[in-house]
C-alpha atoms as a PDB file:
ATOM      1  CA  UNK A   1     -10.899  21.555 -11.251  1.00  0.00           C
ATOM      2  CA  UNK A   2     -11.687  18.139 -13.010  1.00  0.00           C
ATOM      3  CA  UNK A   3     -10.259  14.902 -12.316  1.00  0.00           C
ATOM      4  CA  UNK A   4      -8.614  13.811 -15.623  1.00  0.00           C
ATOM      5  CA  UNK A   5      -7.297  10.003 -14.891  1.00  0.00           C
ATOM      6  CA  UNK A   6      -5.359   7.594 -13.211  1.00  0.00           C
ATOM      7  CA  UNK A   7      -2.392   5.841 -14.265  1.00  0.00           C
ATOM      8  CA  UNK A   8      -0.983   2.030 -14.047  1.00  0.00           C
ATOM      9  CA  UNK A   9       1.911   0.644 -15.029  1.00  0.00           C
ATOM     10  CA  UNK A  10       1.320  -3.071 -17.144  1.00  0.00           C
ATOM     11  CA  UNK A  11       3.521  -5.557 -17.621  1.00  0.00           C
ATOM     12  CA  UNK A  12       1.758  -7.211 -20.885  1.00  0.00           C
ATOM     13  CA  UNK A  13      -0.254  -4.677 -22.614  1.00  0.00           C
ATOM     14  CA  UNK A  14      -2.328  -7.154 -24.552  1.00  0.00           C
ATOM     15  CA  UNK A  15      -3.192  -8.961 -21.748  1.00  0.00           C
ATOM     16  CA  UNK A  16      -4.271  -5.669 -20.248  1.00  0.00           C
ATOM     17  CA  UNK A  17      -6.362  -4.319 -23.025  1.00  0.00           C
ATOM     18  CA  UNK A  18      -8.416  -7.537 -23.465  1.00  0.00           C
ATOM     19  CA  UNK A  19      -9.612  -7.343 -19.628  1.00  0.00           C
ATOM     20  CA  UNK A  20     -10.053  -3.651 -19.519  1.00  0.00           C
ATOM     21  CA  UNK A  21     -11.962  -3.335 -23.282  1.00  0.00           C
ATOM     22  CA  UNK A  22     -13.346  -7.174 -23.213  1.00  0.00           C
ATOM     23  CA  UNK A  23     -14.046  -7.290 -19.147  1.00  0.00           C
ATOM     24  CA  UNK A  24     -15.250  -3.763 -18.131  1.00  0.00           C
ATOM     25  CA  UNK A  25     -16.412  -2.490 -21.730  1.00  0.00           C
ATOM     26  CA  UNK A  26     -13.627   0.317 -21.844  1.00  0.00           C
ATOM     27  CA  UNK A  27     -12.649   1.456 -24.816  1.00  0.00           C
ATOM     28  CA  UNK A  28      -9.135   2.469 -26.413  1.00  0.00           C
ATOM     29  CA  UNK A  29      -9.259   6.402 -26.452  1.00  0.00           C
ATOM     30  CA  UNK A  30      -5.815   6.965 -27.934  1.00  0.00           C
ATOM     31  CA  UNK A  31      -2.078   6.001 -27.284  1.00  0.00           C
ATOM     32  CA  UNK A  32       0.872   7.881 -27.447  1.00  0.00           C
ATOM     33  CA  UNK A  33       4.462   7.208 -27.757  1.00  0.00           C
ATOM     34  CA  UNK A  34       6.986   8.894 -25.284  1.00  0.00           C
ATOM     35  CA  UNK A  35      10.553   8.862 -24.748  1.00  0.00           C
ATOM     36  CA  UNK A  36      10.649   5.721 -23.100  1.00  0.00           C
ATOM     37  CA  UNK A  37       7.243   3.964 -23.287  1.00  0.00           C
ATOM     38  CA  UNK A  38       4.098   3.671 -24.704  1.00  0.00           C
ATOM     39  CA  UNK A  39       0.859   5.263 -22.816  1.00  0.00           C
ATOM     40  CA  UNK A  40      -2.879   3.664 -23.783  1.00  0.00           C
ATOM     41  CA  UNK A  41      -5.522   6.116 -22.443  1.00  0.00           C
ATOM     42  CA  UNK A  42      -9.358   3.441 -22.084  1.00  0.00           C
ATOM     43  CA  UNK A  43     -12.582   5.570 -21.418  1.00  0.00           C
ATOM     44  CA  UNK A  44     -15.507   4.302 -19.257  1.00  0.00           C
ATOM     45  CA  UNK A  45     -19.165   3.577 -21.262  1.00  0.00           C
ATOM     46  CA  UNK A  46     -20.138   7.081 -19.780  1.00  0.00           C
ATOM     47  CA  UNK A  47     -16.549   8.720 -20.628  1.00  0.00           C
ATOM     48  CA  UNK A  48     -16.866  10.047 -17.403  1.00  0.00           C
ATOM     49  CA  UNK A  49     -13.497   7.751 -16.434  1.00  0.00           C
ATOM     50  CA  UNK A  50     -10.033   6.888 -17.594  1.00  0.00           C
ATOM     51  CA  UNK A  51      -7.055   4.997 -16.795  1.00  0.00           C
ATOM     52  CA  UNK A  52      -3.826   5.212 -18.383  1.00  0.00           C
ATOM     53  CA  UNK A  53      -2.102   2.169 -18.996  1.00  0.00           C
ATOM     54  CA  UNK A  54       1.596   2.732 -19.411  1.00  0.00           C
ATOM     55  CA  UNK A  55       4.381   0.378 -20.774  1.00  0.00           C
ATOM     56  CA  UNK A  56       7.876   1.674 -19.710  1.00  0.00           C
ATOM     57  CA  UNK A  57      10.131  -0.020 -22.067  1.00  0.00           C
ATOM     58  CA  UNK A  58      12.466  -1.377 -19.946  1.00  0.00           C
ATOM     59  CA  UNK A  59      10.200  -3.079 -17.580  1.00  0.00           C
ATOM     60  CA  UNK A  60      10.762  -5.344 -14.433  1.00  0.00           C
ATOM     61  CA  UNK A  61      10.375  -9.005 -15.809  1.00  0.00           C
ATOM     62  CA  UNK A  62       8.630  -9.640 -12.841  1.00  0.00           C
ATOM     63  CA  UNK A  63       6.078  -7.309 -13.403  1.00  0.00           C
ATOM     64  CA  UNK A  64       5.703  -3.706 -11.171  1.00  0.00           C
ATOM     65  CA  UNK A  65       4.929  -4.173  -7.431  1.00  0.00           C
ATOM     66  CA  UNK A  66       1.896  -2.415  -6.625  1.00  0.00           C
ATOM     67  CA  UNK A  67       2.371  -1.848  -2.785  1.00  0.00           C
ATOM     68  CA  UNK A  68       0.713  -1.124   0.705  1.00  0.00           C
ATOM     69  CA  UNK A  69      -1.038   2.334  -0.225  1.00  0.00           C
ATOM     70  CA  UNK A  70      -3.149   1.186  -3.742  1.00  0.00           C
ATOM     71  CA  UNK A  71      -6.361  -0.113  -2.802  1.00  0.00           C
ATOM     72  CA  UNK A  72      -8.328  -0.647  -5.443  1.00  0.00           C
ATOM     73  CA  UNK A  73     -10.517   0.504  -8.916  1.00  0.00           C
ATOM     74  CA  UNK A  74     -14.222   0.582  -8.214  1.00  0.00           C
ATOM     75  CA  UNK A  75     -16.853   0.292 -11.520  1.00  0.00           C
ATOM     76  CA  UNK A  76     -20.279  -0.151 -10.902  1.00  0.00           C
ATOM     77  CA  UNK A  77     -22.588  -2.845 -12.404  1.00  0.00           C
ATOM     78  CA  UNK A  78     -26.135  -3.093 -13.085  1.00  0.00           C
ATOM     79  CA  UNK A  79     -25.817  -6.893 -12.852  1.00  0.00           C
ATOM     80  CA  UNK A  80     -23.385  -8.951 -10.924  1.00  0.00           C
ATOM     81  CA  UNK A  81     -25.044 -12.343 -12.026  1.00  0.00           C
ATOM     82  CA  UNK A  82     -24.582 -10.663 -15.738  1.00  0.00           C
ATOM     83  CA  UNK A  83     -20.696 -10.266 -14.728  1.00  0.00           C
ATOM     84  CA  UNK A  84     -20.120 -13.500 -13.240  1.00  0.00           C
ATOM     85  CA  UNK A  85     -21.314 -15.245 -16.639  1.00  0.00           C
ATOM     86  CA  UNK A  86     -19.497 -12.812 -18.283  1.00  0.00           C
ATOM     87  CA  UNK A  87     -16.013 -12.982 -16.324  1.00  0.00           C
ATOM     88  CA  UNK A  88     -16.482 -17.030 -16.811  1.00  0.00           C
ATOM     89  CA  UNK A  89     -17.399 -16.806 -20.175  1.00  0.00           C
ATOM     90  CA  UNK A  90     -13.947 -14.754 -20.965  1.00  0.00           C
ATOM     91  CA  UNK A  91     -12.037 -17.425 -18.512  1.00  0.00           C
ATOM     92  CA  UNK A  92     -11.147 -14.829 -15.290  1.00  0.00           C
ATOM     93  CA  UNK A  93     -12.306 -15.616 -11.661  1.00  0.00           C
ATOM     94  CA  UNK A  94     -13.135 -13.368  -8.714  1.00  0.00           C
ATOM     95  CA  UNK A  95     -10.939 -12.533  -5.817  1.00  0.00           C
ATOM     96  CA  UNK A  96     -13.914 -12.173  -3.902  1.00  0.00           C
ATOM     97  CA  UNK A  97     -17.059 -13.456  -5.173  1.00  0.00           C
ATOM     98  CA  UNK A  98     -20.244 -11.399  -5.255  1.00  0.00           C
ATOM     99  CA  UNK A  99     -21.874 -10.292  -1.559  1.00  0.00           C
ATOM    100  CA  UNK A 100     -24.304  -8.558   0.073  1.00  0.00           C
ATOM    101  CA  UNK A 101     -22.726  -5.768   1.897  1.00  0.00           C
ATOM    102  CA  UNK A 102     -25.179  -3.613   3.808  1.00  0.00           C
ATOM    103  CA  UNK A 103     -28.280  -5.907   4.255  1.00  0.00           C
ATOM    104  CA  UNK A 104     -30.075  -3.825   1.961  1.00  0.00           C
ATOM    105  CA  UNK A 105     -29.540  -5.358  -1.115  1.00  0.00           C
ATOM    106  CA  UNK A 106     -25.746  -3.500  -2.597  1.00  0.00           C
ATOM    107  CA  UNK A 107     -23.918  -6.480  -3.391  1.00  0.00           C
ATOM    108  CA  UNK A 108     -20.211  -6.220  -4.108  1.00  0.00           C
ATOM    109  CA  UNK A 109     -17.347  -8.570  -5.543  1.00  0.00           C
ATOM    110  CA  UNK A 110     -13.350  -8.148  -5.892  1.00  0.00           C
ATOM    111  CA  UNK A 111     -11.542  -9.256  -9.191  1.00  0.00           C
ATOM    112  CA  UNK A 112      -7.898  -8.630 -10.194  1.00  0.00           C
ATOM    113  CA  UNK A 113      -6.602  -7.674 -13.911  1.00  0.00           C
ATOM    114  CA  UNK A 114      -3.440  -9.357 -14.783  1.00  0.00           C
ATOM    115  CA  UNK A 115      -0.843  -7.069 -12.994  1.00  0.00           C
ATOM    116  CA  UNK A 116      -2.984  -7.596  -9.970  1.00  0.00           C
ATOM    117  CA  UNK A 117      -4.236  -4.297  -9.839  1.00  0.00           C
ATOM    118  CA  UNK A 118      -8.187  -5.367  -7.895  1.00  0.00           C
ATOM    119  CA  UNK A 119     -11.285  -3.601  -9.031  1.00  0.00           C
ATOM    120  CA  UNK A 120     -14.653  -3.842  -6.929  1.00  0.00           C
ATOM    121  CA  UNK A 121     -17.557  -4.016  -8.649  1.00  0.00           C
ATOM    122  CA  UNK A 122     -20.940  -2.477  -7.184  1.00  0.00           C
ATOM    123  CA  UNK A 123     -24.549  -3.441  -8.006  1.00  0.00           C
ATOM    124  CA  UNK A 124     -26.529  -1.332  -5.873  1.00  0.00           C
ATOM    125  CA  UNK A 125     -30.396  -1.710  -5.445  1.00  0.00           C
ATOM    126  CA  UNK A 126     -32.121   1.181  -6.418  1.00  0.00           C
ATOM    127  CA  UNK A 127     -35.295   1.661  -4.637  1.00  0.00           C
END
C-alpha cells in the first residue's frame, strides 16, 4: 500500500497556490473539476508528496475551521536561515521562529499558510 495524499480545504485558491508553489517550491500537478468544486493536486521537489487543495464552491465566507485533531504539515529544509530570507522576502512571518530542538543541532520553526493550516519545517544536522 502507498500513501497517495492529503487533502485541505482553501478558502482563496490564489492565495494558496502562491505560498504552496512560491513558499515550499511545490508545484501544480494537475486540477480537476468536480460536481461541486475544483481540486488542485501540488507535488513536493522529490514527488514523493502531495496535497490536494480543494475549493468547494459554496464555501464558508469565513473560511473552513480546521479543528482540535489537525496538527500540522511537516517539510524539511536544508536551510532555515535560507527560509527565513526567503519567507521575508515573499512578505509571510513565522508562527514560531526557528529553534534548536534536541541540543544536537535539528532546528525547527512553525509557519501558517493562509487558511491557517501550520507546517513545521526541519533542518536537521547531518553528521
Amino acid at each position: 500500500m502507498k500513501f497517495l495524499h492529503t487533502m485541505i480545504r482553501v478558502k482563496d485558491i490564489d492565495a494558496s497556490l502562491k505560498f504552496y508553489t512560491e513558499v515550499l517550491n511545490m508545484k501544480l500537478d494537475h486540477k480537476k473539476r468536480l460536481e461541486d468544486c475544483w481540486l488542485y493536486f501540488l507535488n513536493d521537489e522529490e514527488n514523493t508528496c502531495q496535497i490536494e487543495l480543494t475549493v468547494n464552491d459554496e464555501t464558508p465566507e469565513e473560511g473552513y475551521k480546521i479543528g482540535t485533531g489537525f496538527g500540522h504539515f511537516a517539510f524539511s529544509v536544508e536551510s532555515l536561515d535560507a527560509f527565513t530570507a526567503k519567507i521575508a522576502r515573499l512578505g509571510y512571518e513565522y508562527l514560531y521562529p526557528p529553534f534548536d530542538l534536541n541540543g544536537k543541532g535539528t532546528r525547527i520553526a512553525f509557519i501558517a499558510d493562509p487558511d491557517g493550516y501550520e507546517i513545521e519545517l526541519i533542518e536537521k544536522v547531518v553528521w
